[in-house]
N, C-alpha and C. Protein backbone atom coordinates (compact mmCIF):
# COMPACT_ATOMS: atom_id res chain seq x y z
N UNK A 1 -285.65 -82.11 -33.20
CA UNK A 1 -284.57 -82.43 -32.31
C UNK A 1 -284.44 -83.95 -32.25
N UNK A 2 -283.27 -84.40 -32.51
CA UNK A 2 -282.99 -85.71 -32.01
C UNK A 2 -282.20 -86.06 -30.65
N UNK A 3 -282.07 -86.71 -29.93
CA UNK A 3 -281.85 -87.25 -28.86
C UNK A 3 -281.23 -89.24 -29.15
N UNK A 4 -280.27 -89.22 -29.03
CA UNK A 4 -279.28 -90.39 -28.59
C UNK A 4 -278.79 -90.79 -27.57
N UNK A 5 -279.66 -92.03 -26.81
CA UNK A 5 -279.53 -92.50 -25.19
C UNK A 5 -278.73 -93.44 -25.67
N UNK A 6 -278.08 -93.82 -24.42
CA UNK A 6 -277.31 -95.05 -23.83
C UNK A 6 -277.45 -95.11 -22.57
N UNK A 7 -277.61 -96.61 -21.84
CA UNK A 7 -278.01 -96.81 -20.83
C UNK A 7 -277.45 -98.43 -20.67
N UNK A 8 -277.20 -98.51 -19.23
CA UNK A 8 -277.09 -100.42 -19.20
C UNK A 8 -277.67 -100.89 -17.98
N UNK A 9 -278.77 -99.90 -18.17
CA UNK A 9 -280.10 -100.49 -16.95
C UNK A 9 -280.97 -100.79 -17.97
N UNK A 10 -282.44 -101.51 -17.19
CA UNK A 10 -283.04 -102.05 -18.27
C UNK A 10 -284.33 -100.72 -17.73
N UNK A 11 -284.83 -99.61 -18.55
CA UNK A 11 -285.30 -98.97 -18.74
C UNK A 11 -286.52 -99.47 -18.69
N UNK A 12 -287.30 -100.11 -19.21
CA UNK A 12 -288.60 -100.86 -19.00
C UNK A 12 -288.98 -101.13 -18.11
N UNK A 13 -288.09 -102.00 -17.64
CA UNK A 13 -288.40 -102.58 -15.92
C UNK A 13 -288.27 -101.08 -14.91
N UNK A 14 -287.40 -99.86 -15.21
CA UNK A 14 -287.77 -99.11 -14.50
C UNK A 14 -288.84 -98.11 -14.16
N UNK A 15 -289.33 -98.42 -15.91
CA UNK A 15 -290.52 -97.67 -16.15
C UNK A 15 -291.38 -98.12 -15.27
N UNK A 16 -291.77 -99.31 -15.09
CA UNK A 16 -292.61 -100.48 -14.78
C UNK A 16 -293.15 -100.71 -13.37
N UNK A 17 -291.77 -100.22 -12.77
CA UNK A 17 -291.66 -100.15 -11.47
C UNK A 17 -291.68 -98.42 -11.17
N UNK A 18 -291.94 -97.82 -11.71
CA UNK A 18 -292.14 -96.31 -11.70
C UNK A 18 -291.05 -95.63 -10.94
N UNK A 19 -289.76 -95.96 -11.47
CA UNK A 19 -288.41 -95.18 -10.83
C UNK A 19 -288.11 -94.47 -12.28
N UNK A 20 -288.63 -94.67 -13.23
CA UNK A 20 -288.46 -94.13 -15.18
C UNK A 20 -289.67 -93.41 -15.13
N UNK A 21 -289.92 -92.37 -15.63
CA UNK A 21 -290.62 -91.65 -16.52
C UNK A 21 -291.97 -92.41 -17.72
N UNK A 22 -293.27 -92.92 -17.57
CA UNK A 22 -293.50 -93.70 -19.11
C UNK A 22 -293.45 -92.74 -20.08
N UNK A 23 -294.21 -91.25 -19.55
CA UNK A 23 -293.68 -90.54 -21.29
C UNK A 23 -292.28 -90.47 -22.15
N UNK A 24 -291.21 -89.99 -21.06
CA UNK A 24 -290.44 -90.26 -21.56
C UNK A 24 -289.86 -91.36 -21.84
N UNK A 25 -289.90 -92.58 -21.64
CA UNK A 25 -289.57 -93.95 -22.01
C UNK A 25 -290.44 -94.23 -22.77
N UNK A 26 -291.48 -93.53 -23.74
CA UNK A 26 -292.04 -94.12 -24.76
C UNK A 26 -291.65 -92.68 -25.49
N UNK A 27 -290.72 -91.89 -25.22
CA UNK A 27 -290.46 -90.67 -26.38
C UNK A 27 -288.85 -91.22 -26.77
N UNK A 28 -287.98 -91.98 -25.98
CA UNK A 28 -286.98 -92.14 -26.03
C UNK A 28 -286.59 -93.48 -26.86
N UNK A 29 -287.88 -94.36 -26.71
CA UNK A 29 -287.95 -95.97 -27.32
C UNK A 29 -288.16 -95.88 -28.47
N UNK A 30 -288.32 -94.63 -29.76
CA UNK A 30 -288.49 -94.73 -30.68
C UNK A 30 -287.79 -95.88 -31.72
N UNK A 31 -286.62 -95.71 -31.77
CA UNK A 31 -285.55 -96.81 -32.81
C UNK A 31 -284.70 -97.35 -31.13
N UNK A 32 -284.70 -98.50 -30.80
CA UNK A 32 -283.90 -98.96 -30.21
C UNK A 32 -282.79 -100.01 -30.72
N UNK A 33 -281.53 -99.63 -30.07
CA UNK A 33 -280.68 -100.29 -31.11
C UNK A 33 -279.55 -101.16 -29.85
N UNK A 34 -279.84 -102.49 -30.35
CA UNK A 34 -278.96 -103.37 -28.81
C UNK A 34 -277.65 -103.33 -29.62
N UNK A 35 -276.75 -102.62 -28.95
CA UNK A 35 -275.16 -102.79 -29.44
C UNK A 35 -274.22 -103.84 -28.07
N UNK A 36 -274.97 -105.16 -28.90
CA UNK A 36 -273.32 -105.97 -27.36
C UNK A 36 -272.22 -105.64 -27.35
N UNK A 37 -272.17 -106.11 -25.67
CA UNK A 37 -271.21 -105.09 -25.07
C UNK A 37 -269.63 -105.92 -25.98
N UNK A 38 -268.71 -105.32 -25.40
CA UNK A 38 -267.34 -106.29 -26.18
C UNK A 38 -266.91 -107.43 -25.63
N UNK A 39 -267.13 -108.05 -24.69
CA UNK A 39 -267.04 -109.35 -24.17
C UNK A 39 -268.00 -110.49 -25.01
N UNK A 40 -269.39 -109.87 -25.77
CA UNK A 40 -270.15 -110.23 -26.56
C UNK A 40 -269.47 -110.54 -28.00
N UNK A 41 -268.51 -109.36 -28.38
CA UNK A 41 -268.37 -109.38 -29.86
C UNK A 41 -266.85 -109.21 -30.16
N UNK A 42 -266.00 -110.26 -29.38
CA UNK A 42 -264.55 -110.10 -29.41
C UNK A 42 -263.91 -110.12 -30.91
N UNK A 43 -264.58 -110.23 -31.79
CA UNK A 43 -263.76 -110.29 -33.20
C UNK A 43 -264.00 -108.63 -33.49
N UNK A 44 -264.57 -107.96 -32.93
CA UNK A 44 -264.67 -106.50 -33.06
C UNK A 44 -263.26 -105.93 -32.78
N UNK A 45 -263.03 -106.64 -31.39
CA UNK A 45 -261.49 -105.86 -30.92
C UNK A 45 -260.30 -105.59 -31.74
N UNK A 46 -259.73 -106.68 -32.41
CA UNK A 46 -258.74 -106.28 -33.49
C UNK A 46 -258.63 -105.05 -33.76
N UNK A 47 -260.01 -104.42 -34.78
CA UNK A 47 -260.32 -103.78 -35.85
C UNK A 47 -260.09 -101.95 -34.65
N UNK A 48 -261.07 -102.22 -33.60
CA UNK A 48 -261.20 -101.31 -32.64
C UNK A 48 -259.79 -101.01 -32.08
N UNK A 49 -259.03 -101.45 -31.38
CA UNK A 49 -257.54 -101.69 -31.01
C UNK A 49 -256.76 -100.90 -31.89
N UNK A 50 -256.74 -101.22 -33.14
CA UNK A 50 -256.06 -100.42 -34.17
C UNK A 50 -256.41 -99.07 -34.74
N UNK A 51 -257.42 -98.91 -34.29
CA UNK A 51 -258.31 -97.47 -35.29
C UNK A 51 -258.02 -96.65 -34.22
N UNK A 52 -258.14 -97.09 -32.34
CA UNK A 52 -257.46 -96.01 -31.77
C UNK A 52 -256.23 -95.49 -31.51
N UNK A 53 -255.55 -96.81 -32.04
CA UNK A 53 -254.29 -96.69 -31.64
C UNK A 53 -253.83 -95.61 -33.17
N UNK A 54 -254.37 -95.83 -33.90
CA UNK A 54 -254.04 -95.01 -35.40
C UNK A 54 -254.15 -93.42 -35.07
N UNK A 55 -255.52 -93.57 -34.14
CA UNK A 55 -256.41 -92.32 -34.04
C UNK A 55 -255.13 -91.58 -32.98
N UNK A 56 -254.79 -92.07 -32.41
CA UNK A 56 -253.32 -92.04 -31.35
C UNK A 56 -252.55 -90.88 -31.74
N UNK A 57 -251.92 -92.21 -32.39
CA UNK A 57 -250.82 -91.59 -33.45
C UNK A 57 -250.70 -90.31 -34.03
N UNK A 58 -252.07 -90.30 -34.85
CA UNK A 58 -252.70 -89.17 -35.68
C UNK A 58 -252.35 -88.10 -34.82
N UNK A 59 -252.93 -87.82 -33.91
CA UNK A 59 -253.19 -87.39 -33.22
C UNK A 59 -252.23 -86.10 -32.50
N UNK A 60 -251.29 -87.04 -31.88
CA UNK A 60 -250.10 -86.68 -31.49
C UNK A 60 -248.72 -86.79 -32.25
N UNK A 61 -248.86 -87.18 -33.71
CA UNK A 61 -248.40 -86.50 -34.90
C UNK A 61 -247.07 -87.70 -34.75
N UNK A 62 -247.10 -88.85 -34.49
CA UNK A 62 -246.31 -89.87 -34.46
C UNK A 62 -246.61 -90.85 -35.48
N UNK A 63 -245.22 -91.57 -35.43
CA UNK A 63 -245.45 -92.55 -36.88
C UNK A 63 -246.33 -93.45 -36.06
N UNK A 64 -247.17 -94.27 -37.22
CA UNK A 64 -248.27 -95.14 -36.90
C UNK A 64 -247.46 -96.29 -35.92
N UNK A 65 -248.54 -97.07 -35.37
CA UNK A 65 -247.89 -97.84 -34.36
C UNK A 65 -248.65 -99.35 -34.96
N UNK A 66 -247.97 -100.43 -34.42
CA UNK A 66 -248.60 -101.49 -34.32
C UNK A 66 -248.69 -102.37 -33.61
N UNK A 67 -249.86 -102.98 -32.83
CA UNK A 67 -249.74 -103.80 -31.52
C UNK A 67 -249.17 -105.21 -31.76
N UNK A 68 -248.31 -105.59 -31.16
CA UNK A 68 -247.89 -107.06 -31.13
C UNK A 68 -249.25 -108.25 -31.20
N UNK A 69 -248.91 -109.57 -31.65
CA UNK A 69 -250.05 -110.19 -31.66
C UNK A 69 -249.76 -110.81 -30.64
N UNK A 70 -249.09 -110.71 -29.77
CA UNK A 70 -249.66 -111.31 -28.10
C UNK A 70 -249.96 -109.98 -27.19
N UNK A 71 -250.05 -109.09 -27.32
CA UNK A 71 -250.62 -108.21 -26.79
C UNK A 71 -252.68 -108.27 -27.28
N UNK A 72 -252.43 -108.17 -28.45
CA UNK A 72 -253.75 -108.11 -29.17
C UNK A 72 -254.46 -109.46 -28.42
N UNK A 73 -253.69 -110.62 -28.34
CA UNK A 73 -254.32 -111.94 -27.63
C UNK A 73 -254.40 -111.56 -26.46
N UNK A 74 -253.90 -110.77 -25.13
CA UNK A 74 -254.01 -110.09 -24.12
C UNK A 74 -255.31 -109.49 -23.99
N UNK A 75 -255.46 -108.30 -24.59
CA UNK A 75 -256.79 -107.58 -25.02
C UNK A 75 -258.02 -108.80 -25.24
N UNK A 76 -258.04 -109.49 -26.01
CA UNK A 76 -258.90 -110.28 -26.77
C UNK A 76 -259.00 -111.46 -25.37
N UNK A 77 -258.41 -111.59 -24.43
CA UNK A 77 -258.85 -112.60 -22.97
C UNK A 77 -259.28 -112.09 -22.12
N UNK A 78 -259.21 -110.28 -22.15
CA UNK A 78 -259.67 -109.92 -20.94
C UNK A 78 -261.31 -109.84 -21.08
N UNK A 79 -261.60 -109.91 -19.53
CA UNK A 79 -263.07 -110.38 -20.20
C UNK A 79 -264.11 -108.63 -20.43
N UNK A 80 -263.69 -107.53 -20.54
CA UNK A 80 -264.66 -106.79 -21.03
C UNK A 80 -265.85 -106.45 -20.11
N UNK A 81 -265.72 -106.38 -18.49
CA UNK A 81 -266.72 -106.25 -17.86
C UNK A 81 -268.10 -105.41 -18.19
N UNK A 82 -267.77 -104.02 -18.81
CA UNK A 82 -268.21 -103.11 -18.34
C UNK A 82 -269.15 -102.46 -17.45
N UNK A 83 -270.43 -102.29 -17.14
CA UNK A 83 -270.40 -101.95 -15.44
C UNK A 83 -271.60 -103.27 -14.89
N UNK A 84 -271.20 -104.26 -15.39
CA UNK A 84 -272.01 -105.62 -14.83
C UNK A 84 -271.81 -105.59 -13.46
N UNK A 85 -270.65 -105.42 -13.17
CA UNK A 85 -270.00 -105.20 -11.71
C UNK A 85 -269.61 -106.88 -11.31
N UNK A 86 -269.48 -107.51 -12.67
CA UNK A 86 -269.01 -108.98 -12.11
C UNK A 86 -267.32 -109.45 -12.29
N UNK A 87 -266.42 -107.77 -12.08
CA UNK A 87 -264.93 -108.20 -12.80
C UNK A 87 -264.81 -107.45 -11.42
N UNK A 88 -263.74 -107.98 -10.66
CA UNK A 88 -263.16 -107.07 -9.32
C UNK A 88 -261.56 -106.81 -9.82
N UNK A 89 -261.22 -105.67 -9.47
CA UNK A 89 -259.44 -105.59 -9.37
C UNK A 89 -258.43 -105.68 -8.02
């Protein structure tokens, strides 16, 4: 059986502090893989932006679409919080 976590607590420190599991945080730590978040890796967005918007399309059986490049510069300023909890609306 394989098993694929994601998490954006720091698992260690919870182990550590015994709110985590250690067996299981040493059954789960086998291959750990740091994927930054997208505020980290904004030249990703382009590529991402388009593959869903394709995936879209596909999808719902419409001709392909294409985002304006000030929209895409829109996308590419926002800053990408995800649950840091440091973006308010």
């Amino acid at each position: 059986m394989r098993i694929i976590a994601a998490t954006n607590g720091d698992l260690k420190e919870a182990m550590e502090t015994k709110r985590f599991r250690e067996d299981l945080y040493y059954r789960l730590n086998v291959i750990h893989i740091r994927l930054p978040r997208l505020a980290e890796r904004r030249e990703d967005l382009p590529l991402l932006i388009n593959h869903f918007l394709q995936k879209c399309c596909a999808e719902n059986h419409c001709e392909p679409k294409t985002w304006s490049p000030a929209a895409i510069r829109c996308l590419m300023s926002f800053p990408w919080p995800g649950t840091c909890g440091s973006w308010r609306t």
